[in-house]
C-alpha atoms as a PDB file:
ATOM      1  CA  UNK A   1       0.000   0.000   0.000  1.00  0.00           C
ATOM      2  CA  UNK A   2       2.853   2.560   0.928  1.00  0.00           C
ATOM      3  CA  UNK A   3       4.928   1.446  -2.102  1.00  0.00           C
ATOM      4  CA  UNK A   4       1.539   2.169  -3.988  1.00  0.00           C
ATOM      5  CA  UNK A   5       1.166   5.134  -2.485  1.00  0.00           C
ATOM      6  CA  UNK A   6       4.795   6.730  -3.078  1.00  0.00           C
ATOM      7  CA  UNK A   7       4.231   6.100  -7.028  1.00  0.00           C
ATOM      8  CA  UNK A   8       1.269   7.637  -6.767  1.00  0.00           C
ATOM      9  CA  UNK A   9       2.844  10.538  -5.370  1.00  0.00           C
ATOM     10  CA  UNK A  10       5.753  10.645  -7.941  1.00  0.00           C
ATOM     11  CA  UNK A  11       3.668  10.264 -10.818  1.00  0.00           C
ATOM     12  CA  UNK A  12       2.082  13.434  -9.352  1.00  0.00           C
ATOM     13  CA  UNK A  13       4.847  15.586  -9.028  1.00  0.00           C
ATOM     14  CA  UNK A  14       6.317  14.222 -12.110  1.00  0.00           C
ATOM     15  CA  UNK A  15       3.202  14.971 -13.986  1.00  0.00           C
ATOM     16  CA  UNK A  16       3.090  18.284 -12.609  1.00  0.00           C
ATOM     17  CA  UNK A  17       6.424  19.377 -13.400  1.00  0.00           C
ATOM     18  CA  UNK A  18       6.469  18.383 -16.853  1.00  0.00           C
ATOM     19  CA  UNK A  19       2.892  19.696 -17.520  1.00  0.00           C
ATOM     20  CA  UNK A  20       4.337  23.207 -16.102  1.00  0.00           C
ATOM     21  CA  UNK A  21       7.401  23.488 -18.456  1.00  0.00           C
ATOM     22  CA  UNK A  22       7.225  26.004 -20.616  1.00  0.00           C
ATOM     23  CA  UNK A  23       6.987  26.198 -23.960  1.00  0.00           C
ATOM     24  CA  UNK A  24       9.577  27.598 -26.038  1.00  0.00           C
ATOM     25  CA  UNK A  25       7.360  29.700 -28.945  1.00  0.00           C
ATOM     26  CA  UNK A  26       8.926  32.531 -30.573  1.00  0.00           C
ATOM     27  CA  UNK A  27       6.903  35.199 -32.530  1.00  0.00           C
ATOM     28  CA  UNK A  28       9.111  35.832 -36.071  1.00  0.00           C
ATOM     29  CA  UNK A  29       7.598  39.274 -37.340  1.00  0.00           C
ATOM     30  CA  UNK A  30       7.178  39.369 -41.052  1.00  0.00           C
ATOM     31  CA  UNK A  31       9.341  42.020 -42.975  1.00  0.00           C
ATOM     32  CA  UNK A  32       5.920  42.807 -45.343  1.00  0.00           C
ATOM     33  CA  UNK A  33       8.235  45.459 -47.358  1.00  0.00           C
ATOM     34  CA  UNK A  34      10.682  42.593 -48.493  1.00  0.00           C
ATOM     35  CA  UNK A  35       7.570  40.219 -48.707  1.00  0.00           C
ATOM     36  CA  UNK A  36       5.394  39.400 -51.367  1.00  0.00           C
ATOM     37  CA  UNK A  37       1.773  38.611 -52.321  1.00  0.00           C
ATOM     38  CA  UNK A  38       1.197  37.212 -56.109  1.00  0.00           C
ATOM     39  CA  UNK A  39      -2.568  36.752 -57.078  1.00  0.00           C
ATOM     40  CA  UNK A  40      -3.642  35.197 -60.706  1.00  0.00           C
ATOM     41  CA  UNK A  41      -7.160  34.749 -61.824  1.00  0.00           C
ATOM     42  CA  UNK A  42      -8.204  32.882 -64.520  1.00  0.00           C
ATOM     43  CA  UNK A  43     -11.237  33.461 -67.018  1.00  0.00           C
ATOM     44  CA  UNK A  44     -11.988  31.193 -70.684  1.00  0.00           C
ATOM     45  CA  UNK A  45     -10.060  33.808 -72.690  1.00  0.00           C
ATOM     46  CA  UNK A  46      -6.973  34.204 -70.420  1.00  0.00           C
ATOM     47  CA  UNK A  47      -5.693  35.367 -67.405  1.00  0.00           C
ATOM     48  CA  UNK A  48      -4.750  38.101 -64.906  1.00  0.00           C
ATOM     49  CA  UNK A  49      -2.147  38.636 -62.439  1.00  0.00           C
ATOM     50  CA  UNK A  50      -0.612  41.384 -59.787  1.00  0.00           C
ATOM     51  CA  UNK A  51      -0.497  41.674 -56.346  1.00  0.00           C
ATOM     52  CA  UNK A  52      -1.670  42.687 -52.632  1.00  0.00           C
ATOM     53  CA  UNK A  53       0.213  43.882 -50.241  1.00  0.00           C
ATOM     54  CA  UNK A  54       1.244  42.102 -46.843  1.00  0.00           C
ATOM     55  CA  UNK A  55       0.022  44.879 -43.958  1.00  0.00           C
ATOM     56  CA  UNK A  56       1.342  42.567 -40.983  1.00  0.00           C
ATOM     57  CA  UNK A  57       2.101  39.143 -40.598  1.00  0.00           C
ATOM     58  CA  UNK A  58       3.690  36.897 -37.689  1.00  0.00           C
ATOM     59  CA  UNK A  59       4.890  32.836 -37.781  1.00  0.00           C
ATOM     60  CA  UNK A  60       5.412  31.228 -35.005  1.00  0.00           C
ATOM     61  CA  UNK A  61       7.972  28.405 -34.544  1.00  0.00           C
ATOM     62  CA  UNK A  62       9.047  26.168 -31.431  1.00  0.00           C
ATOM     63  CA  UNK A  63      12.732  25.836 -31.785  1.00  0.00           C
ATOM     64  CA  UNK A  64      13.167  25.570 -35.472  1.00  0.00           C
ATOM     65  CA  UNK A  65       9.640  24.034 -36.107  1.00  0.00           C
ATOM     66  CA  UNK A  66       6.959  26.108 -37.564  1.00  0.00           C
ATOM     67  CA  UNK A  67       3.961  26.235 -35.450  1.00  0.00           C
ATOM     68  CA  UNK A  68       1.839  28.624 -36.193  1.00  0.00           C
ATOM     69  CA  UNK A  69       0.820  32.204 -38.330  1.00  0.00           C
ATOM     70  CA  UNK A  70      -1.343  34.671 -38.459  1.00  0.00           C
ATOM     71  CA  UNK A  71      -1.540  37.443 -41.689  1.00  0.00           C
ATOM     72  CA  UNK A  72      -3.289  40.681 -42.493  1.00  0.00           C
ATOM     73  CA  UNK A  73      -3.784  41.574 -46.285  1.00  0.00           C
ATOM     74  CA  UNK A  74      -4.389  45.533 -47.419  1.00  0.00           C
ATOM     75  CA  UNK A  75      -6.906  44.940 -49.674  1.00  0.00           C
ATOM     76  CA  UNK A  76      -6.728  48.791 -50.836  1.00  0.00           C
ATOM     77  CA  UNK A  77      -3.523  47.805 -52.271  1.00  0.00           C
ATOM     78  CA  UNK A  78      -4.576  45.158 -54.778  1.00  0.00           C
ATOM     79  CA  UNK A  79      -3.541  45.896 -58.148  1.00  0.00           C
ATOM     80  CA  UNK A  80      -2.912  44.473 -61.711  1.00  0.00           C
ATOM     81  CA  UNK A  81       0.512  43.602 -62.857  1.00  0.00           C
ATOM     82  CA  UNK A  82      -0.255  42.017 -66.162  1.00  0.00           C
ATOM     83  CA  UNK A  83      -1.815  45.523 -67.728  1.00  0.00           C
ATOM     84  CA  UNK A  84      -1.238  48.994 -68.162  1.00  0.00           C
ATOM     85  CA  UNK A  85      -3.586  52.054 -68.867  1.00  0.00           C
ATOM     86  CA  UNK A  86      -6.891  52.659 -68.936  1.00  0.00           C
ATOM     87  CA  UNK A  87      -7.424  48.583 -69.203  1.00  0.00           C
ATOM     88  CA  UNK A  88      -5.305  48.546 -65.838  1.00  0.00           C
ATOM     89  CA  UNK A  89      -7.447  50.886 -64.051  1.00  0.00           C
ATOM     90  CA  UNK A  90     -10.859  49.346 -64.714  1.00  0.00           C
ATOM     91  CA  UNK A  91      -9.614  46.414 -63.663  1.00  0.00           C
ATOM     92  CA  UNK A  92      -8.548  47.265 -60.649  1.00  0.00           C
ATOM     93  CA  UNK A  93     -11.902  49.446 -59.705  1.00  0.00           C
ATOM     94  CA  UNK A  94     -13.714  46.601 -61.046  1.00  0.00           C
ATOM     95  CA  UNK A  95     -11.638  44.343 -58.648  1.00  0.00           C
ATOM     96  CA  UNK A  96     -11.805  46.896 -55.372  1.00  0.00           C
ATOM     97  CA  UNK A  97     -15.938  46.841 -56.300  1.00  0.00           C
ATOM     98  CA  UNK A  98     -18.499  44.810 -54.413  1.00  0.00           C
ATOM     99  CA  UNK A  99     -19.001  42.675 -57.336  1.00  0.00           C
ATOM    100  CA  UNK A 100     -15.135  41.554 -56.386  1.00  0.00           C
ATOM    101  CA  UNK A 101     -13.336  42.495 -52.787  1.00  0.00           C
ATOM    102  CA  UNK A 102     -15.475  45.520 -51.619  1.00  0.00           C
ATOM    103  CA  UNK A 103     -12.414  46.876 -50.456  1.00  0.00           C
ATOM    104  CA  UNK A 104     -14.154  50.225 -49.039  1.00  0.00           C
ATOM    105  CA  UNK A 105     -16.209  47.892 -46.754  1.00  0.00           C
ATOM    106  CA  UNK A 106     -13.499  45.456 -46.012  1.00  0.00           C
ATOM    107  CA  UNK A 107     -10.277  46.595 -46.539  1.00  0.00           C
ATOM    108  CA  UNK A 108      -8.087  43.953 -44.975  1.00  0.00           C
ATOM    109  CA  UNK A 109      -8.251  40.210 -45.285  1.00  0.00           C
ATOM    110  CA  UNK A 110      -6.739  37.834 -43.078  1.00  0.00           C
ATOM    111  CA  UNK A 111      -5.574  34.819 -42.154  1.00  0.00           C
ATOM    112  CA  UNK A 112      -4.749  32.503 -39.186  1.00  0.00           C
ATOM    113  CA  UNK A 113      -3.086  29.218 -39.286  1.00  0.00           C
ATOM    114  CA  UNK A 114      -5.156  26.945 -36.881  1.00  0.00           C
ATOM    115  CA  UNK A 115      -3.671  23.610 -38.019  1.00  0.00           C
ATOM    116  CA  UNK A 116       0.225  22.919 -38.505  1.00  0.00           C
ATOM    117  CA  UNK A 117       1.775  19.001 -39.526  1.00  0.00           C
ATOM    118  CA  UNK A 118       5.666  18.700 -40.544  1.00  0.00           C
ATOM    119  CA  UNK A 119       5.332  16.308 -43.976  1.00  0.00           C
ATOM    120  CA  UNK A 120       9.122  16.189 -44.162  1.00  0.00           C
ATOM    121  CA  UNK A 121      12.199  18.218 -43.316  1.00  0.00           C
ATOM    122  CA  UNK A 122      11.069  22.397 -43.725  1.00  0.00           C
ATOM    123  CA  UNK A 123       7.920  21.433 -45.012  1.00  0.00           C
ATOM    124  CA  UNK A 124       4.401  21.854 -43.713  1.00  0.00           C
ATOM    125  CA  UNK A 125       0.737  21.296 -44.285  1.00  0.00           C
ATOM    126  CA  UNK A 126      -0.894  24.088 -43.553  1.00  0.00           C
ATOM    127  CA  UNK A 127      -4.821  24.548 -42.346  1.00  0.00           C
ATOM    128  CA  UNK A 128      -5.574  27.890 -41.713  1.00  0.00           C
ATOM    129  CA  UNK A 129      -9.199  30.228 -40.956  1.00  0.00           C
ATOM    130  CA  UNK A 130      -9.244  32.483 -44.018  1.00  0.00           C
ATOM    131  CA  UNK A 131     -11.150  35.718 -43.512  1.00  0.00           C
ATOM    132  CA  UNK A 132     -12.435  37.305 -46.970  1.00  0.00           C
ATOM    133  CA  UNK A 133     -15.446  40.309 -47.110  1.00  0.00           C
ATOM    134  CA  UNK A 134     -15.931  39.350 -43.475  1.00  0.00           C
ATOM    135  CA  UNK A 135     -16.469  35.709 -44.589  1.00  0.00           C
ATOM    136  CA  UNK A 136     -14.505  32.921 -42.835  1.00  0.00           C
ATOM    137  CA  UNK A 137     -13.750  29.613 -44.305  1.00  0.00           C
ATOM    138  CA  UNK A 138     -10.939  27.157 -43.633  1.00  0.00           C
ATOM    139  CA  UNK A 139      -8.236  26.355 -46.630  1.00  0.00           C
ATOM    140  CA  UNK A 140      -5.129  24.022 -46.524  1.00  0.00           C
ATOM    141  CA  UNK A 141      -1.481  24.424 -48.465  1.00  0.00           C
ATOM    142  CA  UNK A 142       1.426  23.492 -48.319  1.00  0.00           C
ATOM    143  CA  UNK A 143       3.956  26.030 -47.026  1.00  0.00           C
ATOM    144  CA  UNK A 144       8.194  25.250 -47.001  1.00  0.00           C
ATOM    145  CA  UNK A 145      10.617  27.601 -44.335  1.00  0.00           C
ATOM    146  CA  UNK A 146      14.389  27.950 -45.936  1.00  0.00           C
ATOM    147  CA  UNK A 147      16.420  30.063 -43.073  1.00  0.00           C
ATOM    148  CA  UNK A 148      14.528  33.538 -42.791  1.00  0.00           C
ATOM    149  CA  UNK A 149      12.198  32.915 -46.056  1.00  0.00           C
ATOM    150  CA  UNK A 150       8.927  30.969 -46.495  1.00  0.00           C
ATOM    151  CA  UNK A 151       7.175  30.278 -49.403  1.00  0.00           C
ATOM    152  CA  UNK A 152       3.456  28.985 -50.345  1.00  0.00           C
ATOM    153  CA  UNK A 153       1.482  28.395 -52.778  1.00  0.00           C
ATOM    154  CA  UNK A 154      -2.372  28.675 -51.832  1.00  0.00           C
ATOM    155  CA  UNK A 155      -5.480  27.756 -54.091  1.00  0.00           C
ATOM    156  CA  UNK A 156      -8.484  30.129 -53.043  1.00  0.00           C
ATOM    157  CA  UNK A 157     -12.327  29.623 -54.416  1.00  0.00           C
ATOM    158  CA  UNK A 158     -13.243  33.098 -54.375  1.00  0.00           C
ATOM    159  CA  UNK A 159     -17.313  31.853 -53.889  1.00  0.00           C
ATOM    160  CA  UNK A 160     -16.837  30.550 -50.966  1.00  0.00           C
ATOM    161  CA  UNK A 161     -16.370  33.857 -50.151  1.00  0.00           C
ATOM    162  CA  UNK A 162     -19.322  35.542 -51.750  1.00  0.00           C
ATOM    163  CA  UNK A 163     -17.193  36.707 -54.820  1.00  0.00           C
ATOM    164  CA  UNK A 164     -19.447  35.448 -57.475  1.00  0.00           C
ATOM    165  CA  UNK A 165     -18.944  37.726 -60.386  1.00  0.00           C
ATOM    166  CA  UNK A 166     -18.845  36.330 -63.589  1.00  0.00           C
ATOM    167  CA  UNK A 167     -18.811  32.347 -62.308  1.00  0.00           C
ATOM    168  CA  UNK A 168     -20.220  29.713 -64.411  1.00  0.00           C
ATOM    169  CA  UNK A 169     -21.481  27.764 -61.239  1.00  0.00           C
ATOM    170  CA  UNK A 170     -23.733  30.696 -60.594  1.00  0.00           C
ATOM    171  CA  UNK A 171     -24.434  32.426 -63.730  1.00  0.00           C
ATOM    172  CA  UNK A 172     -25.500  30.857 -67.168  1.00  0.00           C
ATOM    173  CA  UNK A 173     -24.537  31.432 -70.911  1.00  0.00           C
ATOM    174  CA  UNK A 174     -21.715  33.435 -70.039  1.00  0.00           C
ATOM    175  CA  UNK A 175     -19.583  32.022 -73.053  1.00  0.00           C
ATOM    176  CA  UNK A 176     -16.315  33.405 -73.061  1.00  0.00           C
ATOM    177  CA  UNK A 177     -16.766  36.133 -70.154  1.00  0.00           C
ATOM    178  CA  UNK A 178     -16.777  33.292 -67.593  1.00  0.00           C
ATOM    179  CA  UNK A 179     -14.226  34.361 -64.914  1.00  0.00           C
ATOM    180  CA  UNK A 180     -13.102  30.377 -63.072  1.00  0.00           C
ATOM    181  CA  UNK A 181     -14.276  30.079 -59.398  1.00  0.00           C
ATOM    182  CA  UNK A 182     -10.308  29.716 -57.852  1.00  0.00           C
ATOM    183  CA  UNK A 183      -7.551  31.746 -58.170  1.00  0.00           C
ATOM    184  CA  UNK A 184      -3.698  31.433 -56.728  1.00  0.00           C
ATOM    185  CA  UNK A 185      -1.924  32.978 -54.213  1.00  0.00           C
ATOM    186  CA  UNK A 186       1.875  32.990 -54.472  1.00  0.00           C
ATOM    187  CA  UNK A 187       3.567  34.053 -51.346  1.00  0.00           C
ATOM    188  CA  UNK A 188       7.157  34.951 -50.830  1.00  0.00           C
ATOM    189  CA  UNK A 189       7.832  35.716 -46.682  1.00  0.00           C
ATOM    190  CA  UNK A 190      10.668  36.915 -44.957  1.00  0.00           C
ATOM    191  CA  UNK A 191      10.979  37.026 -41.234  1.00  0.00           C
END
């Protein structure tokens, strides 16, 4: 009974000790002026690209292991890349619209990792709460961490987040003005 007892009583301070260690997280600011934001959109008759600008942005890593993330967009920023005049500008106003971002009503977008799994030496899969026109929806990716640089690559269905313009899934006989539900994100981190 004593011997019973006594384990008892180290398992319990044991326990304790270990459960009270702490953890060794470390908040890695993102440098959003060296740090990128890629966007490309596809419709039947071609494609656009340009990009958005990174307004904050934090990883999180325990020891050299990424653990976490959490991002702010500035939607205000989004521009073309791929045009130039007049062409550039309505695109862009037609992007900032409500029929697009409504980037007067919600100017920043964000996301916050809420799932993180090594698959294999600096590279991740990714689950994170994405936060578009107020609308929040999970999406996964795969993300790789070099040193002081991360890159990922992140496939976005834009009605999901009630960006329905031009879709075939919601509008008919739109021949060759159909703009395709996903786009890519291509982003380029340093920390």
């Amino acid at each position: 009974m004593k011997k019973g007892v006594f384990s008892m009583a180290l398992a319990l301070v044991f326990g304790v000790a270990t459960a009270t260690e702490p953890i060794t997280e470390e908040k890695k600011e993102v440098k959003t002026d060296a740090s990128t934001i890629t966007w490309k959109a596809y419709k039947v008759t071609g494609s656009h690209t340009g990009t958005v600008n990174l307004k904050s942005g934090t990883l999180i890593f325990d020891g050299d292991k990424l653990t976490g993330g959490e991002f702010v967009a500035d939607m205000t920023s989004l521009v073309s890349t791929d045009m130039s005049g007049e062409g550039k500008g309505k695109l862009e106003g037609h992007l900032k619209s409500d029929d697009f971002f409504g980037v007067e009503k919600h100017p920043t977008s964000k996301l916050v990792f809420t799932k993180v799994k090594a698959t294999g030496k600096n590279a991740y899969e990714v689950t994170g709460d994405l936060t578009i026109k107020g609308i929040t929806k999970p999406v996964t990716f795969d993300v790789s961490v070099y040193g002081s640089k991360a890159t990922a690559n992140v496939k976005i269905d834009r009605t999901k987040y009630d960006v329905k313009y031009g879709s075939g899934s919601f509008f008919e006989n739109l021949g060759d003005k159909t703009i395709y539900d996903e786009f890519d994100l291509v982003v380029d981190l340093e920390f």
